[in-house]
C-alpha atoms as a PDB file:
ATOM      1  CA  UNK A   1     112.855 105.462 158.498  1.00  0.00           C
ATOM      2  CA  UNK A   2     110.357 104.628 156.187  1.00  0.00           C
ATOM      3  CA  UNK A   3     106.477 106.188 156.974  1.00  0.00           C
ATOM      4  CA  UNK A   4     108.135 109.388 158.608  1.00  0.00           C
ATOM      5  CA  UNK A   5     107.781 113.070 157.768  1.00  0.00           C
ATOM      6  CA  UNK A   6     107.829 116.323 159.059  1.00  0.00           C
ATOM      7  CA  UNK A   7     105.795 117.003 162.474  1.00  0.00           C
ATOM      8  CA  UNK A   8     102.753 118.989 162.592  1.00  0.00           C
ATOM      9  CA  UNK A   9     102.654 121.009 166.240  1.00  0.00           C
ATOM     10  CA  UNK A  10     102.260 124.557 165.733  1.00  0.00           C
ATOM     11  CA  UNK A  11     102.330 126.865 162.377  1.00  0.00           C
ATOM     12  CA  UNK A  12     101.273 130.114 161.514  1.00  0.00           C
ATOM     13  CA  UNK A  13     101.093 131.972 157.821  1.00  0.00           C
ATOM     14  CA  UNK A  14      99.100 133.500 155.624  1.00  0.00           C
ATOM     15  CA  UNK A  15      95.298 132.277 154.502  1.00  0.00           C
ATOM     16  CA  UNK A  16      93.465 132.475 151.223  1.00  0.00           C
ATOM     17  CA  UNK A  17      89.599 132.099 150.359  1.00  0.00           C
ATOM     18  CA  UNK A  18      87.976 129.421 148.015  1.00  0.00           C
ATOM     19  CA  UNK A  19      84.064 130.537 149.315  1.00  0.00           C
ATOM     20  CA  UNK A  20      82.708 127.388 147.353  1.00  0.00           C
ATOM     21  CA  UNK A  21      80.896 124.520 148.350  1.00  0.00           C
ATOM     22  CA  UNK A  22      81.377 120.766 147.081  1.00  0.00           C
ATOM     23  CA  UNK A  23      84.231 121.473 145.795  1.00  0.00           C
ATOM     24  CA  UNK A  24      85.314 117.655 144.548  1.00  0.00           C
ATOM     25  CA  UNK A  25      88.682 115.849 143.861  1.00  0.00           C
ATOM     26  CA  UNK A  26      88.538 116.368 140.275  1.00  0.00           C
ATOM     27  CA  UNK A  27      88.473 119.928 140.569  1.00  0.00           C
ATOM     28  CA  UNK A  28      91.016 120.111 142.890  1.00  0.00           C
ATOM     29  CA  UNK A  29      93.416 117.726 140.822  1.00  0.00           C
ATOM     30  CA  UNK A  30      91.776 117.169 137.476  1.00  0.00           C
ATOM     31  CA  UNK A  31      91.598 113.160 136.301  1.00  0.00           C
ATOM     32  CA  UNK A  32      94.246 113.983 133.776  1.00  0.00           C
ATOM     33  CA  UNK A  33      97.057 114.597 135.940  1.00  0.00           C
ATOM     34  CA  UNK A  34      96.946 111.311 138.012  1.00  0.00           C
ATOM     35  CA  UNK A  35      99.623 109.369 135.698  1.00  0.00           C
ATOM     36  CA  UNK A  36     101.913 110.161 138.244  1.00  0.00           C
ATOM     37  CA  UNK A  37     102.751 108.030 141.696  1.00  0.00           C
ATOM     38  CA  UNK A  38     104.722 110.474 143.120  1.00  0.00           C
ATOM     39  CA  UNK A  39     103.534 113.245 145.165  1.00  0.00           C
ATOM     40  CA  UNK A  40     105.774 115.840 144.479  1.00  0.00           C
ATOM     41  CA  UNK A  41     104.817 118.495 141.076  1.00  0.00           C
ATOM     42  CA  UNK A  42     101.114 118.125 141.484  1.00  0.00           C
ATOM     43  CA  UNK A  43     101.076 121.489 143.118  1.00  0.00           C
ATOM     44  CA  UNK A  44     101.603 123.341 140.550  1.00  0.00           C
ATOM     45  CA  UNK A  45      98.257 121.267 138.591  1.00  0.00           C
ATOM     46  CA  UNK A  46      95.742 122.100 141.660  1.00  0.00           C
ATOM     47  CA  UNK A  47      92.625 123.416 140.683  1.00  0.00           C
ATOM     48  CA  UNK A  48      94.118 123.517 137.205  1.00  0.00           C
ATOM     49  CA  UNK A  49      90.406 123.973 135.211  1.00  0.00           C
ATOM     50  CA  UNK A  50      89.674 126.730 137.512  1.00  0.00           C
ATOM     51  CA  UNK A  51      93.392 128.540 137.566  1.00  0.00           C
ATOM     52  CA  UNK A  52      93.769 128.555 133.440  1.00  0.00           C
ATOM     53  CA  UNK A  53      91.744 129.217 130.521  1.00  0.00           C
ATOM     54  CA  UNK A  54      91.570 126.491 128.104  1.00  0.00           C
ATOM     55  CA  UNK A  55      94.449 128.206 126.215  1.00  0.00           C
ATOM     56  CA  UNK A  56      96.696 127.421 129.106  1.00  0.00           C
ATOM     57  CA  UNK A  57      96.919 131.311 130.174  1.00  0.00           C
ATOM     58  CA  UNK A  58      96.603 131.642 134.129  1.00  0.00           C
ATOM     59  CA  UNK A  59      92.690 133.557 135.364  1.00  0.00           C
ATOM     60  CA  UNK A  60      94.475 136.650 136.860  1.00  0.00           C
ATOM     61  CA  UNK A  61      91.365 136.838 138.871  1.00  0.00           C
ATOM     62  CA  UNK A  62      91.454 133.241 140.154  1.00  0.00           C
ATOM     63  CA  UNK A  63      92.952 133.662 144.487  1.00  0.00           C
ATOM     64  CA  UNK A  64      95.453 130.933 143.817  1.00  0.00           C
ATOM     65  CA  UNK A  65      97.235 133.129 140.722  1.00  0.00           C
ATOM     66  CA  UNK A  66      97.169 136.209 143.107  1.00  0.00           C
ATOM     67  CA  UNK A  67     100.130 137.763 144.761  1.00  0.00           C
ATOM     68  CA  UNK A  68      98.201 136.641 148.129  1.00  0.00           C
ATOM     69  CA  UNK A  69      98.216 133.229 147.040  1.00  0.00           C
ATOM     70  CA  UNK A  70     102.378 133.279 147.466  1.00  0.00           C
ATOM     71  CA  UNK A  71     103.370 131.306 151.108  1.00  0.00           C
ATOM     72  CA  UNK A  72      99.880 130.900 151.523  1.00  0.00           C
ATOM     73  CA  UNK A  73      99.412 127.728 153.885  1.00  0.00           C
ATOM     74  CA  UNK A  74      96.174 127.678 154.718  1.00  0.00           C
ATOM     75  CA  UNK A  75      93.571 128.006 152.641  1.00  0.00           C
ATOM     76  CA  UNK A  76      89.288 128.987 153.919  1.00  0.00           C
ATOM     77  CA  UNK A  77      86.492 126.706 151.776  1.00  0.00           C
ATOM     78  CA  UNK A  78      83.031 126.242 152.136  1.00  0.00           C
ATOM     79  CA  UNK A  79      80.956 122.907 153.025  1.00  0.00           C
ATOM     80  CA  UNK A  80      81.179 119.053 151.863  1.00  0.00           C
ATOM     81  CA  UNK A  81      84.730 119.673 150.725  1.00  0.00           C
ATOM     82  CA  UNK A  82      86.738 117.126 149.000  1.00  0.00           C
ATOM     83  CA  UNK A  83      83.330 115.078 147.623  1.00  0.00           C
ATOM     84  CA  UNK A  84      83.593 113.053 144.989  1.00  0.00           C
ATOM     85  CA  UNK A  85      86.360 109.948 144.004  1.00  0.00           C
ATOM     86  CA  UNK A  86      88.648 108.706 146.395  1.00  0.00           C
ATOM     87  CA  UNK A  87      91.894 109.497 144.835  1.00  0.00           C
ATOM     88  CA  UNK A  88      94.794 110.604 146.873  1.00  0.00           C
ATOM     89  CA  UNK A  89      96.464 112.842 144.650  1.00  0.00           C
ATOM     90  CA  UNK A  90      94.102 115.534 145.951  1.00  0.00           C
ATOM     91  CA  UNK A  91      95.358 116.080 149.540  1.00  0.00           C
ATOM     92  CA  UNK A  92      98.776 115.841 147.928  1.00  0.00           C
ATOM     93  CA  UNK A  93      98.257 118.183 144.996  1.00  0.00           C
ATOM     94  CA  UNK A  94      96.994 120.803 147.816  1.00  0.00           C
ATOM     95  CA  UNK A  95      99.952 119.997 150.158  1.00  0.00           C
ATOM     96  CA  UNK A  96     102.588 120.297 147.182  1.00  0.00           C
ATOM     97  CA  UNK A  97     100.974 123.927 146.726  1.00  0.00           C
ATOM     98  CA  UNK A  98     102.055 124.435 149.968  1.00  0.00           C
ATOM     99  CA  UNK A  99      99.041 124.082 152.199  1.00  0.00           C
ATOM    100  CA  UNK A 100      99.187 122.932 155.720  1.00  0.00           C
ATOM    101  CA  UNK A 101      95.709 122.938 156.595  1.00  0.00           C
ATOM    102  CA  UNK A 102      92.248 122.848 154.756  1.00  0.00           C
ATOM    103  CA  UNK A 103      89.652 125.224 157.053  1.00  0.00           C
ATOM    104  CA  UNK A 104      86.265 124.165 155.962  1.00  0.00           C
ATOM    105  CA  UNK A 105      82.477 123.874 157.066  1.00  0.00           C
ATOM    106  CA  UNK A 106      82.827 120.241 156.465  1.00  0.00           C
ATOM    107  CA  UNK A 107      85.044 117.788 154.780  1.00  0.00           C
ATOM    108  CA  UNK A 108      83.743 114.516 152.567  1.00  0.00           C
ATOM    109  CA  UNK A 109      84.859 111.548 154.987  1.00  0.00           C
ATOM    110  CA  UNK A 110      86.926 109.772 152.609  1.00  0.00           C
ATOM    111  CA  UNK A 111      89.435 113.284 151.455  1.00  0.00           C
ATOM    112  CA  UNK A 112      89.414 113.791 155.415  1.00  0.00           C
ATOM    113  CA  UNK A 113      91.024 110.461 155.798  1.00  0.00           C
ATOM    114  CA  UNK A 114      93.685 111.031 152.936  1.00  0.00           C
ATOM    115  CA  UNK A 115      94.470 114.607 153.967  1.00  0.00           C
ATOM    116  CA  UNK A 116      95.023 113.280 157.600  1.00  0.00           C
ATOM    117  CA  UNK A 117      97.195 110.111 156.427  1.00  0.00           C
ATOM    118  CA  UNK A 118      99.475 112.779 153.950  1.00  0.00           C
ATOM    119  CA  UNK A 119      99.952 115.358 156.506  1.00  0.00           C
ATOM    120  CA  UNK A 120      97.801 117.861 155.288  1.00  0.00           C
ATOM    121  CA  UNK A 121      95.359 119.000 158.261  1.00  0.00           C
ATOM    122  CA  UNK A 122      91.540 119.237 157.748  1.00  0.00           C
ATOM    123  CA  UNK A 123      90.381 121.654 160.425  1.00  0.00           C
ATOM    124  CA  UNK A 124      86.264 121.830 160.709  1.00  0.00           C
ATOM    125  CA  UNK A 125      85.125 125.280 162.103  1.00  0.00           C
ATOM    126  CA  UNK A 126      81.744 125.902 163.831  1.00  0.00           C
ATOM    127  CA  UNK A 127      79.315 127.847 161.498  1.00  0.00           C
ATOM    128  CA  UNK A 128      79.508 131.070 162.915  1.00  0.00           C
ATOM    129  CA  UNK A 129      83.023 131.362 162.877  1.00  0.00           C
ATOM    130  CA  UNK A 130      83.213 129.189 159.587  1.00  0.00           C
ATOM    131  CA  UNK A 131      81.393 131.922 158.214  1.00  0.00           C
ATOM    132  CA  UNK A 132      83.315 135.043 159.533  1.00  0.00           C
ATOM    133  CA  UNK A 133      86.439 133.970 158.942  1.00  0.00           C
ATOM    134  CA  UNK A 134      85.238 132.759 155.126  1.00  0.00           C
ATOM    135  CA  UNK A 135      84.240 136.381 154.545  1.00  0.00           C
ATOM    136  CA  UNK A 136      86.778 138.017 156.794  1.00  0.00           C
ATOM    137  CA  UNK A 137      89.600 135.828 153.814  1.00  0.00           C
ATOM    138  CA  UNK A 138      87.474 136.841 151.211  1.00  0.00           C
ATOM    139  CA  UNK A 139      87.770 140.540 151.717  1.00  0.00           C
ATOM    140  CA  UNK A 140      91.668 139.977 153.149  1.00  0.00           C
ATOM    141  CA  UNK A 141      93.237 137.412 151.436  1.00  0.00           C
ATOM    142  CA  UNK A 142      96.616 136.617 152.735  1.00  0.00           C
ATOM    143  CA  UNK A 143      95.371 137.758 156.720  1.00  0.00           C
ATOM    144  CA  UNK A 144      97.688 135.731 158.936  1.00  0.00           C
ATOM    145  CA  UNK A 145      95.742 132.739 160.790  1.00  0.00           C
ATOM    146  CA  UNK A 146      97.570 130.043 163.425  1.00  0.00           C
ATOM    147  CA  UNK A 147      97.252 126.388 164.089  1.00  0.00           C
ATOM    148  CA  UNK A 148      98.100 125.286 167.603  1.00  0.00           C
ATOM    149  CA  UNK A 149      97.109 120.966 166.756  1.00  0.00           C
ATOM    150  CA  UNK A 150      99.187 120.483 170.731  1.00  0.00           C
ATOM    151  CA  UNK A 151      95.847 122.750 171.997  1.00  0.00           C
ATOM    152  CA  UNK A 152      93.876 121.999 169.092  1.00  0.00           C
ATOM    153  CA  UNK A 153      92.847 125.762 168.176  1.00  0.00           C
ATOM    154  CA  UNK A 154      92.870 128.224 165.747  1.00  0.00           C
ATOM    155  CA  UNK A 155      94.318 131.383 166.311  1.00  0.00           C
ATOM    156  CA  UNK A 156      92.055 134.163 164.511  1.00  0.00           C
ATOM    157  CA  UNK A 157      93.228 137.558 163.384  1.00  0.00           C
ATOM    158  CA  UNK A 158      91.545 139.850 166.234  1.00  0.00           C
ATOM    159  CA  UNK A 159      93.242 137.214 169.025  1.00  0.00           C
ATOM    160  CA  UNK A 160      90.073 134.816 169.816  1.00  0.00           C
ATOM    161  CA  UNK A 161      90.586 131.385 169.555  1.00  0.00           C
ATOM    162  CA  UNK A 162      88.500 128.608 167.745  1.00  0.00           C
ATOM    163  CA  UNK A 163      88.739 125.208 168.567  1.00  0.00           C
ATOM    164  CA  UNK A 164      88.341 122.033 166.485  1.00  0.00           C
ATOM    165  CA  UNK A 165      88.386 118.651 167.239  1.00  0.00           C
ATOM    166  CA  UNK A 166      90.542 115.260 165.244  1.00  0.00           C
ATOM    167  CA  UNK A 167      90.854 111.945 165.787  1.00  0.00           C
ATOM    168  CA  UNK A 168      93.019 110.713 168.408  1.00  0.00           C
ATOM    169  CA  UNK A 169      95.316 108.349 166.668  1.00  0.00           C
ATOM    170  CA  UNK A 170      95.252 110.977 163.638  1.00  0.00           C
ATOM    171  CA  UNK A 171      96.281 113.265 165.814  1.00  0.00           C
ATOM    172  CA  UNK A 172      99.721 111.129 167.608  1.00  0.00           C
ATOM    173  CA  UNK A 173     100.664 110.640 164.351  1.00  0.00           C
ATOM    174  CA  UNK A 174     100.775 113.887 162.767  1.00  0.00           C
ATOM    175  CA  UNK A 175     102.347 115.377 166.340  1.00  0.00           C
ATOM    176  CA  UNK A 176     104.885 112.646 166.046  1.00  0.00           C
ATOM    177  CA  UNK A 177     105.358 113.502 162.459  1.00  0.00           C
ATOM    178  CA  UNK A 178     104.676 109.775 161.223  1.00  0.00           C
ATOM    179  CA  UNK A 179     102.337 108.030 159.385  1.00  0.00           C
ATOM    180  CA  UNK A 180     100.435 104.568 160.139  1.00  0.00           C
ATOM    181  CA  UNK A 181     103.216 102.573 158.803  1.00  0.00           C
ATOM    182  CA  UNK A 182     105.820 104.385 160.427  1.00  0.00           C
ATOM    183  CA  UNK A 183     103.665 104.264 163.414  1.00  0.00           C
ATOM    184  CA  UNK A 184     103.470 100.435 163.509  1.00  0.00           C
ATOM    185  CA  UNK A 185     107.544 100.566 162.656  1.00  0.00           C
ATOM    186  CA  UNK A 186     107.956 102.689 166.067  1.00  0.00           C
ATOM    187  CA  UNK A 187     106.591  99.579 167.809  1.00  0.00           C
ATOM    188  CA  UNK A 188     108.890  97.478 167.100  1.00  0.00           C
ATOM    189  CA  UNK A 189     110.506  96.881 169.575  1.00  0.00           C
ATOM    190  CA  UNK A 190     107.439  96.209 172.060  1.00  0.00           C
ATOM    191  CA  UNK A 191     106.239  94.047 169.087  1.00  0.00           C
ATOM    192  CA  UNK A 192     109.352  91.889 169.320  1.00  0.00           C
ATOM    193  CA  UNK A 193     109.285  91.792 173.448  1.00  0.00           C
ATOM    194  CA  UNK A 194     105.469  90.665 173.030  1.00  0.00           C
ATOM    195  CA  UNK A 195     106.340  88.006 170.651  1.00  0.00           C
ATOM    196  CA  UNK A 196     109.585  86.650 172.882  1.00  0.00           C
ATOM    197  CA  UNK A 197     107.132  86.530 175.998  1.00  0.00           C
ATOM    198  CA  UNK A 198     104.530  84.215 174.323  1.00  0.00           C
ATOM    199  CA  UNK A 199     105.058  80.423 174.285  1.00  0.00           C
ATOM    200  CA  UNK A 200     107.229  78.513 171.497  1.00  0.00           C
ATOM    201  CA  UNK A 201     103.818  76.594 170.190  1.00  0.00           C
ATOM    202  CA  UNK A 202     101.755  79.924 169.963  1.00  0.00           C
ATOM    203  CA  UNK A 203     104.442  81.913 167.614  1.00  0.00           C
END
């Protein structure tokens, strides 16, 4: 059925640090690599500027061209994440890559609304434990975090638990692993029984 994918209830895997702030769309998926309607292959463009050297040759010190980087699915980021244009291909450059779920300080409102609509889950920490488990990623990359959306918390390495907070609707969908079309398509049947009840001169 058109406007379905894969559920989002519970995951767990490895997470790598990007301790930067304002980190926009075009750094994330650069302008010239938006030719492309389809959202599969952009993962392998994300952060392209800051993964190669102008020659093309991968920055063996950049986290995302690390061994730790490999199954990553979540990755740590500072504040005001995803600022800048609108475009779309950045949640699905970053979910190509293989993330799940964005942990950040704070997300721009317009990349939190993409990320949410493609499946990719922007999770905002509070500061304290923003900050800890920045650092704690820096110093570990690959340490093993979980996402529990049914509960809506985080599972940390030493066993506490952070909760977060998403939008209701947001959240049905991506439990129900749909998206607003296929939402709407769900209801189709009540749709049709709603129209059938209603009088012949108001359809």
């Amino acid at each position: 059925m058109s406007g379905e994918r894969q559920p989002i209830t519970r995951f767990a895997g490895p997470a790598v640090a990007l301790p930067r702030d304002n980190v926009d769309t075009d750094q994330i998926i650069p302008a010239r690599f938006l030719k492309t309607t389809s959202r599969s292959g952009l993962g392998v463009h994300v952060f392209a500027d800051w993964r190669r050297h102008r020659s093309g040759a991968p920055r063996p010190d950049f986290i995302l061209n690390t061994p730790a980087a490999a199954g990553a699915v979540m990755l740590v980021a500072g504040a005001n994440f995803g600022c800048g244009s609108s475009r779309e291909h950045a949640p699905w450059a970053l979910a190509d890559f293989g993330f799940r779920a964005i942990l950040a300080a704070s997300f721009a409102d317009i990349f939190r609304q993409n990320a949410l609509k493609n499946g990719l889950l922007p999770i905002v920490l509070e500061p304290p434990i923003h900050r800890e488990l920045l650092e704690q990623a820096e110093r570990q990359p690959g340490l093993v975090l979980s996402v529990d959306l049914v509960r809506q918390v985080v599972g940390l390495p030493d066993g506490r638990e952070a909760a977060f907070t998403i939008d209701a609707f947001a959240r049905e969908c991506l439990l129900s692993g749909v998206d607003e079309i296929g939402y709407v398509l769900r209801q189709e049947a009540a749709i049709a029984a709603y129209e059938s009840s209603r009088p012949s001169w108001r359809r």
